[in-house]
PDB file of N, CA and C in Angstrom:
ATOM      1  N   UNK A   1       7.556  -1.048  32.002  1.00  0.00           N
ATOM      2  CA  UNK A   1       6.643   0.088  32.028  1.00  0.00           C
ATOM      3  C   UNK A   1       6.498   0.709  30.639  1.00  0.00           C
ATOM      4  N   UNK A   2       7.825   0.649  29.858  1.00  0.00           N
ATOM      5  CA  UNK A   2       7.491   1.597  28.773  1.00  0.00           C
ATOM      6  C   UNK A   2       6.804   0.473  27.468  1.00  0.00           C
ATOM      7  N   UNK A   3       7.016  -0.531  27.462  1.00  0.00           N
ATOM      8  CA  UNK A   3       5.852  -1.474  26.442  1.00  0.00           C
ATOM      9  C   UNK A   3       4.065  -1.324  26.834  1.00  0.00           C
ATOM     10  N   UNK A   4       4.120  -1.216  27.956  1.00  0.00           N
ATOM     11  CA  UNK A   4       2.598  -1.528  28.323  1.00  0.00           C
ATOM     12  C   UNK A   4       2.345   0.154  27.531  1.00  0.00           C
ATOM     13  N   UNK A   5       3.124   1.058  28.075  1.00  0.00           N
ATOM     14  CA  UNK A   5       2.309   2.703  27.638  1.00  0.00           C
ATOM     15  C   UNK A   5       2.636   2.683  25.932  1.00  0.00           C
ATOM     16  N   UNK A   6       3.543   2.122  25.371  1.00  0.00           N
ATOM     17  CA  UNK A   6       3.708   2.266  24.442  1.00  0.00           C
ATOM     18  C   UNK A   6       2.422   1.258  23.217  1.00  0.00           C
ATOM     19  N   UNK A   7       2.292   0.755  23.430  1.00  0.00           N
ATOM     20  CA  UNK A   7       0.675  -0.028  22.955  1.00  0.00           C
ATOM     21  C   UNK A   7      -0.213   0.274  23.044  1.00  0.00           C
ATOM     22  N   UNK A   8      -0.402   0.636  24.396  1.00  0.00           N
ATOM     23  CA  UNK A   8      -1.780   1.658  24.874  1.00  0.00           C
ATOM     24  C   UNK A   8      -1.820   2.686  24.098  1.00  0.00           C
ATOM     25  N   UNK A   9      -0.661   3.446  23.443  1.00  0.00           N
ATOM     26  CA  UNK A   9      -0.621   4.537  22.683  1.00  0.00           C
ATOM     27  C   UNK A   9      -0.923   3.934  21.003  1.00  0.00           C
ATOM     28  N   UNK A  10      -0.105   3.062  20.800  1.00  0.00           N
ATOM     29  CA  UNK A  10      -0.288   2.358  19.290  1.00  0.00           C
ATOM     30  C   UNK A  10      -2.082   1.990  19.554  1.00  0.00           C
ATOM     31  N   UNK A  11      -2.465   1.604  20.217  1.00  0.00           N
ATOM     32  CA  UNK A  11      -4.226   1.318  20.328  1.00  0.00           C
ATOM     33  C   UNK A  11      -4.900   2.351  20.305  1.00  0.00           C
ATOM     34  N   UNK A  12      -4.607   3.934  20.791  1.00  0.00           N
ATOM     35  CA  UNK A  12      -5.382   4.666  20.726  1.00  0.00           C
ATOM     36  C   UNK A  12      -4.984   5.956  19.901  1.00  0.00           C
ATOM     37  N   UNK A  13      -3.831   5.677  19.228  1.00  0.00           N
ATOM     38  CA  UNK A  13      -3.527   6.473  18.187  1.00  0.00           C
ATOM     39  C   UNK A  13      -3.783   6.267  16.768  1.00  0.00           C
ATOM     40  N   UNK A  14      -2.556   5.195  16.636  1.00  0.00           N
ATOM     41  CA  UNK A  14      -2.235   4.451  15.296  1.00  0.00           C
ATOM     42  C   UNK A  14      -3.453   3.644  14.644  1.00  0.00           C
ATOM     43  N   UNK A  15      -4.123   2.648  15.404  1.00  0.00           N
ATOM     44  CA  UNK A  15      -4.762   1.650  14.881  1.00  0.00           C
ATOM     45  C   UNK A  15      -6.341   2.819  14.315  1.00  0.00           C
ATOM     46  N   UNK A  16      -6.976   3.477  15.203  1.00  0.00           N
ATOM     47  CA  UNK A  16      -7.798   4.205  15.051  1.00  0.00           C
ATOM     48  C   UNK A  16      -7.560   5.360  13.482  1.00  0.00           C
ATOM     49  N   UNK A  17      -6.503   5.963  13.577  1.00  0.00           N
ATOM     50  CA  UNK A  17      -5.991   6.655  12.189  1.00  0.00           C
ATOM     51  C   UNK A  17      -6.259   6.112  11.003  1.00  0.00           C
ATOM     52  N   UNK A  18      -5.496   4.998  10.925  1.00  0.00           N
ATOM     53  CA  UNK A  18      -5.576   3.566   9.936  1.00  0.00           C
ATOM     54  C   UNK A  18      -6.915   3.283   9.630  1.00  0.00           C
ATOM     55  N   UNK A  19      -7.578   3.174  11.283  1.00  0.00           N
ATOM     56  CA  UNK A  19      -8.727   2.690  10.176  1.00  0.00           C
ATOM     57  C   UNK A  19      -9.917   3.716   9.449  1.00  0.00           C
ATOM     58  N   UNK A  20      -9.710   5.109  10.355  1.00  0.00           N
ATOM     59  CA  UNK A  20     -10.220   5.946   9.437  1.00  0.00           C
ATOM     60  C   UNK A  20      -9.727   6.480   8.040  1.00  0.00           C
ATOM     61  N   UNK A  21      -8.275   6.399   8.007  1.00  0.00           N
ATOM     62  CA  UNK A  21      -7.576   6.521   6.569  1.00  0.00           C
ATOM     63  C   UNK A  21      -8.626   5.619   5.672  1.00  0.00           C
ATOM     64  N   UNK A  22      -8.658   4.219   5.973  1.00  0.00           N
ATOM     65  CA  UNK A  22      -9.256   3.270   5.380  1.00  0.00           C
ATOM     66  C   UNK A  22     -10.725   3.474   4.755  1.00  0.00           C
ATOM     67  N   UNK A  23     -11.310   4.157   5.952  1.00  0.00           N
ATOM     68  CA  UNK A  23     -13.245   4.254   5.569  1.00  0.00           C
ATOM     69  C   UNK A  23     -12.879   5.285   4.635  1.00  0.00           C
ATOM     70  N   UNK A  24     -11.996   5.941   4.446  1.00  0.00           N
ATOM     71  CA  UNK A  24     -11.971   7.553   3.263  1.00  0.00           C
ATOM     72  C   UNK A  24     -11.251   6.947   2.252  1.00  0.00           C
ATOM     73  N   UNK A  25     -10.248   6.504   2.318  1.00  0.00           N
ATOM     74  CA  UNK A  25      -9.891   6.931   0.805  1.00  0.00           C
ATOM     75  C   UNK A  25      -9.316   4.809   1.076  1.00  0.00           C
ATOM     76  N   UNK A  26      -8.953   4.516  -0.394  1.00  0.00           N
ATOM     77  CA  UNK A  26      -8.275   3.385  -0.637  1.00  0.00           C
ATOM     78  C   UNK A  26      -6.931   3.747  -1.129  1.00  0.00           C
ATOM     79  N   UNK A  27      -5.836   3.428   0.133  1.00  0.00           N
ATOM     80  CA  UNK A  27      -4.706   4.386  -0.541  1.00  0.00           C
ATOM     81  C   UNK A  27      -3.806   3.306  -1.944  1.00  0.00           C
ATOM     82  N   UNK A  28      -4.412   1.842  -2.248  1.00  0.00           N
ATOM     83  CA  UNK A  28      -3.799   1.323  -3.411  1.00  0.00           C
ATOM     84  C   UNK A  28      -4.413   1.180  -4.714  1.00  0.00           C
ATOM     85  N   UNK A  29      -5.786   1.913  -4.369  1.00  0.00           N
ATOM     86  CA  UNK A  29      -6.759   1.643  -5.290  1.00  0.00           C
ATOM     87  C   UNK A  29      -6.805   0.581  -6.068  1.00  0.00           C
ATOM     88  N   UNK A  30      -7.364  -0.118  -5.105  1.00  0.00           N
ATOM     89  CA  UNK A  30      -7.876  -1.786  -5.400  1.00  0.00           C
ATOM     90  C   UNK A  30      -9.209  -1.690  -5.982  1.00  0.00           C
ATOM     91  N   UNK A  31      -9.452  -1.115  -6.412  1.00  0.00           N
ATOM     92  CA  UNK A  31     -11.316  -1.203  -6.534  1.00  0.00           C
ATOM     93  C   UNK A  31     -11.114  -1.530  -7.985  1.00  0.00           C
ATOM     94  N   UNK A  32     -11.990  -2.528  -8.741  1.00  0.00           N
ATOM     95  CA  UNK A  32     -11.982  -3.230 -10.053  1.00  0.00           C
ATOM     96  C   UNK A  32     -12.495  -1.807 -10.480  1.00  0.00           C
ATOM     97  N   UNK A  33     -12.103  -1.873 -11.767  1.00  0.00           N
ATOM     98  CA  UNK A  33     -12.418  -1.482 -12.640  1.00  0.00           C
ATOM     99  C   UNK A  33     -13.274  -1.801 -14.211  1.00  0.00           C
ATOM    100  N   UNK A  34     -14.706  -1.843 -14.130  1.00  0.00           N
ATOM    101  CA  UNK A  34     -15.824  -2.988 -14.984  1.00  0.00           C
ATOM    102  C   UNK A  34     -14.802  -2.297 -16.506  1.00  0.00           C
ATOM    103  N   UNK A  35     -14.967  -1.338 -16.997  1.00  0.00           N
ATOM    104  CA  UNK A  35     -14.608  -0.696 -17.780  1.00  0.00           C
ATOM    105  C   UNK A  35     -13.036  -0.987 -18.666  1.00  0.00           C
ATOM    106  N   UNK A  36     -12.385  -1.445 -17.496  1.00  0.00           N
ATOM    107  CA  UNK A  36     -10.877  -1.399 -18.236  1.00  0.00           C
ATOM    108  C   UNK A  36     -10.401  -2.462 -18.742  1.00  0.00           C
ATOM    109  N   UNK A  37      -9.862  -2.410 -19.559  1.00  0.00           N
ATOM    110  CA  UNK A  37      -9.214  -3.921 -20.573  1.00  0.00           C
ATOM    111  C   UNK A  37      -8.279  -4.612 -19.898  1.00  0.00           C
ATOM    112  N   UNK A  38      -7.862  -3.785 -19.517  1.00  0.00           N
ATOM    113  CA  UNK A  38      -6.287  -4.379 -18.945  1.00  0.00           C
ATOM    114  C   UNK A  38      -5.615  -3.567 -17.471  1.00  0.00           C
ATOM    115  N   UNK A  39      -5.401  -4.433 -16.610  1.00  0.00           N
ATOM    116  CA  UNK A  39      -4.889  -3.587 -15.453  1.00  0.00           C
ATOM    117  C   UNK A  39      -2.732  -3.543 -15.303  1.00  0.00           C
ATOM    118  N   UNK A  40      -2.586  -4.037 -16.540  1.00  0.00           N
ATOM    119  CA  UNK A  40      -1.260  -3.526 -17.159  1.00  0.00           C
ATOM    120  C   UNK A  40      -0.399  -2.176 -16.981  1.00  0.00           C
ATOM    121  N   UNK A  41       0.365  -2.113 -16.334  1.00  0.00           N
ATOM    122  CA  UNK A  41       1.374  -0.882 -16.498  1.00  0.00           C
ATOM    123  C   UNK A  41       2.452  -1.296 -17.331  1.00  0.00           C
ATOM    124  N   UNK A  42       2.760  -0.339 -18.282  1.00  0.00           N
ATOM    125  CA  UNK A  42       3.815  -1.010 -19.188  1.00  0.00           C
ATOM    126  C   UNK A  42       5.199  -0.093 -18.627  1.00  0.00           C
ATOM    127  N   UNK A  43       6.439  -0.612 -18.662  1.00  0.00           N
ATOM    128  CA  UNK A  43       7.396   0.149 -18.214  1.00  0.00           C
ATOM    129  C   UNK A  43       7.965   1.171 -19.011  1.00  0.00           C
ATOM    130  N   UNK A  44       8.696   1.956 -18.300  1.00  0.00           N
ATOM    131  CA  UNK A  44       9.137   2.927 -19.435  1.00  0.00           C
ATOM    132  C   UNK A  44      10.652   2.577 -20.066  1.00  0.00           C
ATOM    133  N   UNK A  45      10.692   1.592 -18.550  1.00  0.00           N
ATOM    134  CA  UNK A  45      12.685   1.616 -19.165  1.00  0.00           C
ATOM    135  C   UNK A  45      12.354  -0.761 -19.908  1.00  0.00           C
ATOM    136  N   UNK A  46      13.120  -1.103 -21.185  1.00  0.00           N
ATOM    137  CA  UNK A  46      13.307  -1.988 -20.850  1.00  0.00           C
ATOM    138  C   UNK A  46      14.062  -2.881 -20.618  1.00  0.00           C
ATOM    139  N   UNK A  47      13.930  -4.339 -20.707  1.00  0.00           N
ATOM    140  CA  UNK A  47      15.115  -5.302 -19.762  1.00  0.00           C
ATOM    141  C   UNK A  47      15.909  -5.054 -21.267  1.00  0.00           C
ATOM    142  N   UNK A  48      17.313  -4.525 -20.667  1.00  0.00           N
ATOM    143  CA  UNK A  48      18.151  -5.038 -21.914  1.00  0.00           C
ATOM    144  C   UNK A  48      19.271  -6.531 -21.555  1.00  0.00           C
ATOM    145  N   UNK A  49      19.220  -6.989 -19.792  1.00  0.00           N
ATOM    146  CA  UNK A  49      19.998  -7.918 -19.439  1.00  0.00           C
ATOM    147  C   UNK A  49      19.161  -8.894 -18.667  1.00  0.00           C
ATOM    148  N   UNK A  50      20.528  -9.870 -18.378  1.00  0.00           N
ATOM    149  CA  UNK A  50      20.413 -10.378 -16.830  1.00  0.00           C
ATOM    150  C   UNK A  50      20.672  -9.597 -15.740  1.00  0.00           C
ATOM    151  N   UNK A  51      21.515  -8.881 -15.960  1.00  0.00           N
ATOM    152  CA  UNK A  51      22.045  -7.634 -14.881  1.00  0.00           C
ATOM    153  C   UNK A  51      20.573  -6.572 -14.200  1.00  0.00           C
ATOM    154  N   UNK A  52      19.991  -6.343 -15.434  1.00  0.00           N
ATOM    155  CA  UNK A  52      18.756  -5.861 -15.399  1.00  0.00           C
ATOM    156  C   UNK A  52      17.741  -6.171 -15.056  1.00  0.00           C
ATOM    157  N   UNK A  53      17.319  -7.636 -14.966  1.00  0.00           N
ATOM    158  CA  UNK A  53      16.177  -8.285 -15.121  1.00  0.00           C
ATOM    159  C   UNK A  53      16.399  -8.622 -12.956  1.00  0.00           C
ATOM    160  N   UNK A  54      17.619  -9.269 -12.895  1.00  0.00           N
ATOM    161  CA  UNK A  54      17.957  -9.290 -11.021  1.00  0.00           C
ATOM    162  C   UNK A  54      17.548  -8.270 -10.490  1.00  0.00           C
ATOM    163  N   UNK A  55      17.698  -6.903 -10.618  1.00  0.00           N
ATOM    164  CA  UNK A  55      17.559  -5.972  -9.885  1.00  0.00           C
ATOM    165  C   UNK A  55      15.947  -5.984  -9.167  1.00  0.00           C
TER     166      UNK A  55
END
């Protein structure tokens, strides 16, 4: 009993949210950019190891 109500709820809660989150905003901002050189983030900290580089 409690899977069937529990889906029925993920179908008329969750999935619907999501996809209006979606039509508004792009929450990873994927959208190209014509303008930019480089889609590069440079770090702030860097590798000084192997110890470092695993993590």
């Amino acid at each position: 009993m409690r899977h069937p109500l529990l889906s029925l709820l993920f179908l008329l809660v969750v999935v619907p949210a999501g996809l209006i989150a979606r039509l508004v905003k792009d929450p990873m901002a994927r959208r190209p950019d014509p303008r930019a050189a480089s889609y590069w983030i440079p770090s702030n900290s860097p590798v000084t190891g192997r110890k470092d580089a695993t993590r």
